[in-house]
PDB file of N, CA and C in Angstrom:
ATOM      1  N   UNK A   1       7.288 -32.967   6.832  1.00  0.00           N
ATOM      2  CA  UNK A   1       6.409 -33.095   5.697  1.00  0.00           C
ATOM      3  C   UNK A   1       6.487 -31.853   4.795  1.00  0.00           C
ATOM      4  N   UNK A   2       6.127 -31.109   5.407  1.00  0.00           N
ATOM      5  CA  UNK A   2       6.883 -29.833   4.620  1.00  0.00           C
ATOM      6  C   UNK A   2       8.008 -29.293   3.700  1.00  0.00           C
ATOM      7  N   UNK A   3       9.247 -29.592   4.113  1.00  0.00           N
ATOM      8  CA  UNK A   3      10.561 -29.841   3.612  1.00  0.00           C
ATOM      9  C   UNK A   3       9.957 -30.818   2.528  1.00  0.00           C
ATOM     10  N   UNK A   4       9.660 -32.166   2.434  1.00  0.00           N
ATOM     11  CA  UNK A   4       9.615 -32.712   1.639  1.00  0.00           C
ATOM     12  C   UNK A   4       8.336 -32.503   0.531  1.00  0.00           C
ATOM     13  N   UNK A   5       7.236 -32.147   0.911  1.00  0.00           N
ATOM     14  CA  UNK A   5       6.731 -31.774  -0.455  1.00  0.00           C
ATOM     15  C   UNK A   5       7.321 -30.135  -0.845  1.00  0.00           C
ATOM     16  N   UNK A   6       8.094 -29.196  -0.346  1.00  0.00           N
ATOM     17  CA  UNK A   6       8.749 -28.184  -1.091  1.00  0.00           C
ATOM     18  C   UNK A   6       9.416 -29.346  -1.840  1.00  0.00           C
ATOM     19  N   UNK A   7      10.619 -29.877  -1.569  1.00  0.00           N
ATOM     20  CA  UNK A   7      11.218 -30.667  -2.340  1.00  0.00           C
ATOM     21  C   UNK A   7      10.707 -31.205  -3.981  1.00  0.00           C
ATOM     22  N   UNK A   8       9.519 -31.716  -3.220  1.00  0.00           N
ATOM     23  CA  UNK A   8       8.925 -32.186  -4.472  1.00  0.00           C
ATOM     24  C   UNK A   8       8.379 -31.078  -5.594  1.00  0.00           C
ATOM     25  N   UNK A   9       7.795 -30.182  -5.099  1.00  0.00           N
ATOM     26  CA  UNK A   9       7.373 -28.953  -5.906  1.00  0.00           C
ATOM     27  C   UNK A   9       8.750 -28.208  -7.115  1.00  0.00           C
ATOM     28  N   UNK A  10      10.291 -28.390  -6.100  1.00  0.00           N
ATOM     29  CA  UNK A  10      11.420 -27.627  -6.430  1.00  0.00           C
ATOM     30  C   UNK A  10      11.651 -28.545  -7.506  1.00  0.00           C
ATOM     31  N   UNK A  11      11.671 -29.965  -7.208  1.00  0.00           N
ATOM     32  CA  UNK A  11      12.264 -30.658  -8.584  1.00  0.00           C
ATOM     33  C   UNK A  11      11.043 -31.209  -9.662  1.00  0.00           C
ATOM     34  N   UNK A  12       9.895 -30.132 -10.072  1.00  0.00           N
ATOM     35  CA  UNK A  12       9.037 -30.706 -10.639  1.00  0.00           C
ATOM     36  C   UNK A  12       7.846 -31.595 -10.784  1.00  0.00           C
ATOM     37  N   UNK A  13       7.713 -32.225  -9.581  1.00  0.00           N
ATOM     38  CA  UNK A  13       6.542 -32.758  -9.091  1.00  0.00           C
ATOM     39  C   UNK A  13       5.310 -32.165  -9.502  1.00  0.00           C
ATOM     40  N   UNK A  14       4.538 -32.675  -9.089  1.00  0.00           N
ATOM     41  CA  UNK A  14       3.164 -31.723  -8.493  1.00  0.00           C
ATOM     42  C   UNK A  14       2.710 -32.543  -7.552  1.00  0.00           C
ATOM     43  N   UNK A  15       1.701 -31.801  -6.542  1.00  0.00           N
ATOM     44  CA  UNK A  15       1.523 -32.062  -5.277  1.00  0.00           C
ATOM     45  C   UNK A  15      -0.175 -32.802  -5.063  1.00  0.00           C
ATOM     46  N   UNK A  16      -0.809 -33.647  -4.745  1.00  0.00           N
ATOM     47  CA  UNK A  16      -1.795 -33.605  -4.632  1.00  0.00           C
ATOM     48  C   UNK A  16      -3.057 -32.920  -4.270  1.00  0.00           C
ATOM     49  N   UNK A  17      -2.527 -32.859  -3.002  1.00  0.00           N
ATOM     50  CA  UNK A  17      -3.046 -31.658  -2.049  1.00  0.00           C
ATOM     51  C   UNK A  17      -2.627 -30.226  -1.969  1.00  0.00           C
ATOM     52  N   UNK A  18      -2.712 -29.350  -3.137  1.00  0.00           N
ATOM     53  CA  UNK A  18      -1.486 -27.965  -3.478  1.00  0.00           C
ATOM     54  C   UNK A  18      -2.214 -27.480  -1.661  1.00  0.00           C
ATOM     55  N   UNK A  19      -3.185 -26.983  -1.657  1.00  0.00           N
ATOM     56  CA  UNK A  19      -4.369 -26.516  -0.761  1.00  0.00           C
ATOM     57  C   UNK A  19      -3.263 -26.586   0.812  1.00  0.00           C
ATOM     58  N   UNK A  20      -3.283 -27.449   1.028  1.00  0.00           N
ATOM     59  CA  UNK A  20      -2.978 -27.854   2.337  1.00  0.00           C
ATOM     60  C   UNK A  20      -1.689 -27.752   2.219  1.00  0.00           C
ATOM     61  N   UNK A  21      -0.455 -27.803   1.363  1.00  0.00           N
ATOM     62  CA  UNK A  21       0.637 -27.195   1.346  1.00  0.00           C
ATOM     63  C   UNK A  21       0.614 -25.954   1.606  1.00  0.00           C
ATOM     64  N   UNK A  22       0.164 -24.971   0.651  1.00  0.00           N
ATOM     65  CA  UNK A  22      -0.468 -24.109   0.661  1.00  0.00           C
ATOM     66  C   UNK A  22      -0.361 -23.293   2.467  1.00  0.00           C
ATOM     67  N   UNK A  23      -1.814 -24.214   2.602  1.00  0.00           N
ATOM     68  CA  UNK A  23      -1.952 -23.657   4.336  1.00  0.00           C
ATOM     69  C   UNK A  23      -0.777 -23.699   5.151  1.00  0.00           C
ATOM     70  N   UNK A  24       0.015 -24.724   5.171  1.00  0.00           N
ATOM     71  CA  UNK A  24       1.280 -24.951   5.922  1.00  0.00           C
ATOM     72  C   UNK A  24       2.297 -23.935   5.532  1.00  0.00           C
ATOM     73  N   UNK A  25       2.120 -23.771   4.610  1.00  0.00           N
ATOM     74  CA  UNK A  25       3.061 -22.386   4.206  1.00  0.00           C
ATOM     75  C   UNK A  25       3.166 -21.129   4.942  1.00  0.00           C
ATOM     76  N   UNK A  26       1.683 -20.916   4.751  1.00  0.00           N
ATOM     77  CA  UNK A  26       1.575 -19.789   5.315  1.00  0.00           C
ATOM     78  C   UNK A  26       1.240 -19.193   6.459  1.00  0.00           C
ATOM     79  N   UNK A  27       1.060 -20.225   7.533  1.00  0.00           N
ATOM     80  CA  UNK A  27       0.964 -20.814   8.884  1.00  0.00           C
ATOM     81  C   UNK A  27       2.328 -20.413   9.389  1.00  0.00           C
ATOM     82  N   UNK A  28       3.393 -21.284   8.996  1.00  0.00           N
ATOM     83  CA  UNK A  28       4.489 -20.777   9.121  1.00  0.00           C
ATOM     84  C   UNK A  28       5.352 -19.310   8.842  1.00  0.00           C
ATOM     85  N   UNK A  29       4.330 -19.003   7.608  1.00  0.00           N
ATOM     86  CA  UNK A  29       5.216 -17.035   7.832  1.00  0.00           C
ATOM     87  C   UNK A  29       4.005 -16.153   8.859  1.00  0.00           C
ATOM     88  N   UNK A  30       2.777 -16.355   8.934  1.00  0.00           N
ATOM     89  CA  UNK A  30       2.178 -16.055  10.242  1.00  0.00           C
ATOM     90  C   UNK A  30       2.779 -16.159  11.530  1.00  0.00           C
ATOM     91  N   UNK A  31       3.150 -17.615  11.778  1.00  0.00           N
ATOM     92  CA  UNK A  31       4.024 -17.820  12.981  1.00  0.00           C
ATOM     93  C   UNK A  31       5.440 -16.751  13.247  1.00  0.00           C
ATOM     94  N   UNK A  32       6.124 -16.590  11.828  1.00  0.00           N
ATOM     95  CA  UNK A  32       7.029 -15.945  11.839  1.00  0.00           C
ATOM     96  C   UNK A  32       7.429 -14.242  12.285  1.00  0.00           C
ATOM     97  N   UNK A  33       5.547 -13.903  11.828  1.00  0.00           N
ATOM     98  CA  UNK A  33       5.517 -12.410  11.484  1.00  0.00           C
ATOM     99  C   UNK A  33       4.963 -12.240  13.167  1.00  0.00           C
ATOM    100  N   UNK A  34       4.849 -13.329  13.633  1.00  0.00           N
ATOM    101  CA  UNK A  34       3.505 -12.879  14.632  1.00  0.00           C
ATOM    102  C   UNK A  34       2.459 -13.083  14.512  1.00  0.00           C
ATOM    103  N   UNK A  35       1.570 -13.435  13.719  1.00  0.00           N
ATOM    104  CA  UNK A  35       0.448 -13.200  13.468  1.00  0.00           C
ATOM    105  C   UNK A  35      -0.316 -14.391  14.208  1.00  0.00           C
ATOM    106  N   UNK A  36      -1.311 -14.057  15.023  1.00  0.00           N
ATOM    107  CA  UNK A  36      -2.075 -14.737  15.564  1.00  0.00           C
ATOM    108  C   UNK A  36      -3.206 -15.725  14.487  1.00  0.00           C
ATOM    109  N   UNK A  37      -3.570 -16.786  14.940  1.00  0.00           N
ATOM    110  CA  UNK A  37      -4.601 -17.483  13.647  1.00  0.00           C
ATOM    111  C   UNK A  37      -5.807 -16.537  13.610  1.00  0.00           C
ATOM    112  N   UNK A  38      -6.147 -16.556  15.280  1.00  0.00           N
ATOM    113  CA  UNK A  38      -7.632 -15.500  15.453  1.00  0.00           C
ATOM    114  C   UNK A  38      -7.630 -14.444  15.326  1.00  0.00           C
ATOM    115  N   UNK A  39      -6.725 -13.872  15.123  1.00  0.00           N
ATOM    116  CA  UNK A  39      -6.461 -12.151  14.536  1.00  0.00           C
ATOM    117  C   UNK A  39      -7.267 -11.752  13.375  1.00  0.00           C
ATOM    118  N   UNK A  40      -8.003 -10.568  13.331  1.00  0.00           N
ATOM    119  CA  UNK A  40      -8.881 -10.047  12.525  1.00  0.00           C
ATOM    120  C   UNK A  40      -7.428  -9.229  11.561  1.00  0.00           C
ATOM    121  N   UNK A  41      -7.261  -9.347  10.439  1.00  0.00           N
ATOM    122  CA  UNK A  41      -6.597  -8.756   9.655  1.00  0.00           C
ATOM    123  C   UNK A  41      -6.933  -7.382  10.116  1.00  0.00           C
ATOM    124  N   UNK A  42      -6.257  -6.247   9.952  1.00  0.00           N
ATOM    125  CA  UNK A  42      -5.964  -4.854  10.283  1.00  0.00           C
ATOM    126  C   UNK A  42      -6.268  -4.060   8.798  1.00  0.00           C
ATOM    127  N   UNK A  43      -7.208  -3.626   8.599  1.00  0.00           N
ATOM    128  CA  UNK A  43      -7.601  -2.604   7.511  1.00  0.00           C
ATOM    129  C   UNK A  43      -6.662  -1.566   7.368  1.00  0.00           C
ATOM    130  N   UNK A  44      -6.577  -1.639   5.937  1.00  0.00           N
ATOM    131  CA  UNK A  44      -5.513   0.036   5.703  1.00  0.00           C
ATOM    132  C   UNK A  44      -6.630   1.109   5.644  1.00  0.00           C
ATOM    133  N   UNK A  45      -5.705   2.354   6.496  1.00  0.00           N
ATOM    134  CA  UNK A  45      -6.745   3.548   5.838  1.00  0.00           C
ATOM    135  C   UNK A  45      -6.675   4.035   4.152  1.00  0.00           C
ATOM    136  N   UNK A  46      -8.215   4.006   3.851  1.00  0.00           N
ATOM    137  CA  UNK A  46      -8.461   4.264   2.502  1.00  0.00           C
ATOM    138  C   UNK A  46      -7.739   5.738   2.286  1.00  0.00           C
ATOM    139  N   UNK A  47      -7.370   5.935   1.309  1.00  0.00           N
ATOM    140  CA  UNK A  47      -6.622   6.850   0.587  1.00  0.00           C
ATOM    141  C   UNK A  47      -7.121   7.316  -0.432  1.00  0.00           C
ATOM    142  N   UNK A  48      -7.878   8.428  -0.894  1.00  0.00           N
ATOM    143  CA  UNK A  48      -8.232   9.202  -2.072  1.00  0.00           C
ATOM    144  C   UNK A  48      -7.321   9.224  -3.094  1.00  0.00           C
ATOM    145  N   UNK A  49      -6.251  10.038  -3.069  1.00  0.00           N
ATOM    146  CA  UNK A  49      -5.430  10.067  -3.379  1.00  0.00           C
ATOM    147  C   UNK A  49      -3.684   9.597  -3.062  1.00  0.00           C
ATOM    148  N   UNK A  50      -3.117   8.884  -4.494  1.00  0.00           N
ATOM    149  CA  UNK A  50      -2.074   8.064  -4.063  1.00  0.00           C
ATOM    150  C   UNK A  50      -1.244   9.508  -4.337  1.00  0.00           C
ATOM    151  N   UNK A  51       0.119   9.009  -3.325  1.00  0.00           N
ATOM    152  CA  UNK A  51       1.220  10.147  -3.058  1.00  0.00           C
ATOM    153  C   UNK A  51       2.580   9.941  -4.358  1.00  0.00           C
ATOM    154  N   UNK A  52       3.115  11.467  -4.670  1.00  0.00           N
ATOM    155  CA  UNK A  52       3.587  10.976  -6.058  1.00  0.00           C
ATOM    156  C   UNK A  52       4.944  10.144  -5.693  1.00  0.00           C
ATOM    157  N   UNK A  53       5.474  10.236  -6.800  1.00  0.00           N
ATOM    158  CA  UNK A  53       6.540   8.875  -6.760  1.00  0.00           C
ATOM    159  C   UNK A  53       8.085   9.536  -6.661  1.00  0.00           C
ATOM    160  N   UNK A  54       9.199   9.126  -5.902  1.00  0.00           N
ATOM    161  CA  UNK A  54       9.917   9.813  -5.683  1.00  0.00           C
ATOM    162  C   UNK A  54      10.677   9.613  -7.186  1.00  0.00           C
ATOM    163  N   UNK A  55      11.706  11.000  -7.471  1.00  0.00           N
ATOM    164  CA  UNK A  55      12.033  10.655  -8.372  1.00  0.00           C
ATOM    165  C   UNK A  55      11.272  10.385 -10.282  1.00  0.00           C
ATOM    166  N   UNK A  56       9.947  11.287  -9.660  1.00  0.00           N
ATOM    167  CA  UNK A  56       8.933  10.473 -11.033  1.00  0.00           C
ATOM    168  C   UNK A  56       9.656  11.857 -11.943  1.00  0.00           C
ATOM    169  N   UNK A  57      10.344  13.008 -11.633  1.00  0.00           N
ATOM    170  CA  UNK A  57      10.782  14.071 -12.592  1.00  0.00           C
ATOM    171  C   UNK A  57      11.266  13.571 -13.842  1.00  0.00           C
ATOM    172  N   UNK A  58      12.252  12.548 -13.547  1.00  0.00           N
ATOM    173  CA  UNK A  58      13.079  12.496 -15.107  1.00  0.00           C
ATOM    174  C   UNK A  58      12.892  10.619 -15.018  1.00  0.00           C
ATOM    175  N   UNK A  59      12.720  10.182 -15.962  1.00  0.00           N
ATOM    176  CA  UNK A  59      12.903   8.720 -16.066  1.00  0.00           C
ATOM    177  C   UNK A  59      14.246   8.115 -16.251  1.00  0.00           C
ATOM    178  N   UNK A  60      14.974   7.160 -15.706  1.00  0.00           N
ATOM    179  CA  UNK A  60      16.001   6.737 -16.015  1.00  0.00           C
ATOM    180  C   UNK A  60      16.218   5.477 -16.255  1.00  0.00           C
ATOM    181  N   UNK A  61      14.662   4.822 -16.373  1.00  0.00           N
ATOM    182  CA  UNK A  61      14.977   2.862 -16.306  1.00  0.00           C
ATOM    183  C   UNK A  61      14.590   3.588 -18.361  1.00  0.00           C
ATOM    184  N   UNK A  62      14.608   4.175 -19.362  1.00  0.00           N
ATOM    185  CA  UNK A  62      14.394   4.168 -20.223  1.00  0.00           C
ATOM    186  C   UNK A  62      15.832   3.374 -21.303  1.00  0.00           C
ATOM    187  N   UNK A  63      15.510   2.599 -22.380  1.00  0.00           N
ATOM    188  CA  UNK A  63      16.608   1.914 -22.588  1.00  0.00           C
ATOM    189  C   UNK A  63      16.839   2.559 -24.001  1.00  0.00           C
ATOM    190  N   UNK A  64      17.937   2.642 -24.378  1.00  0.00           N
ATOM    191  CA  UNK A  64      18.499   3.082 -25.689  1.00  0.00           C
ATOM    192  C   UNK A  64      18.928   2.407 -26.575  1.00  0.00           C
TER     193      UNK A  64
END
């Protein structure tokens, strides 16, 4: 079922139920990563300050 409503989404469709695609989606990269359903998501430690950027000295994505 899956395979086939991606299918349908890839060639333009739309889906009835986006929701529940949706869930199946991401069920499956949970499954993938590991992730348990009952798992309490894991908090990042808060950070005051963000760390600088490598490379932020000279810019080079600038276009001419």
């Amino acid at each position: 079922m899956l395979l086939f409503e991606t299918t349908l989404l890839s060639s333009g469709f739309t889906l009835e139920e986006p929701q529940t695609h949706a869930s199946r989606i991401y069920r499956l990269i949970k499954f993938g990563l590991g992730i348990a359903e009952d798992e309490a998501p894991a908090e990042a430690p808060a950070s005051e300050e963000m760390p600088p950027l490598e490379g932020d000295a000279k810019d080079v994505s600038r276009m001419s």
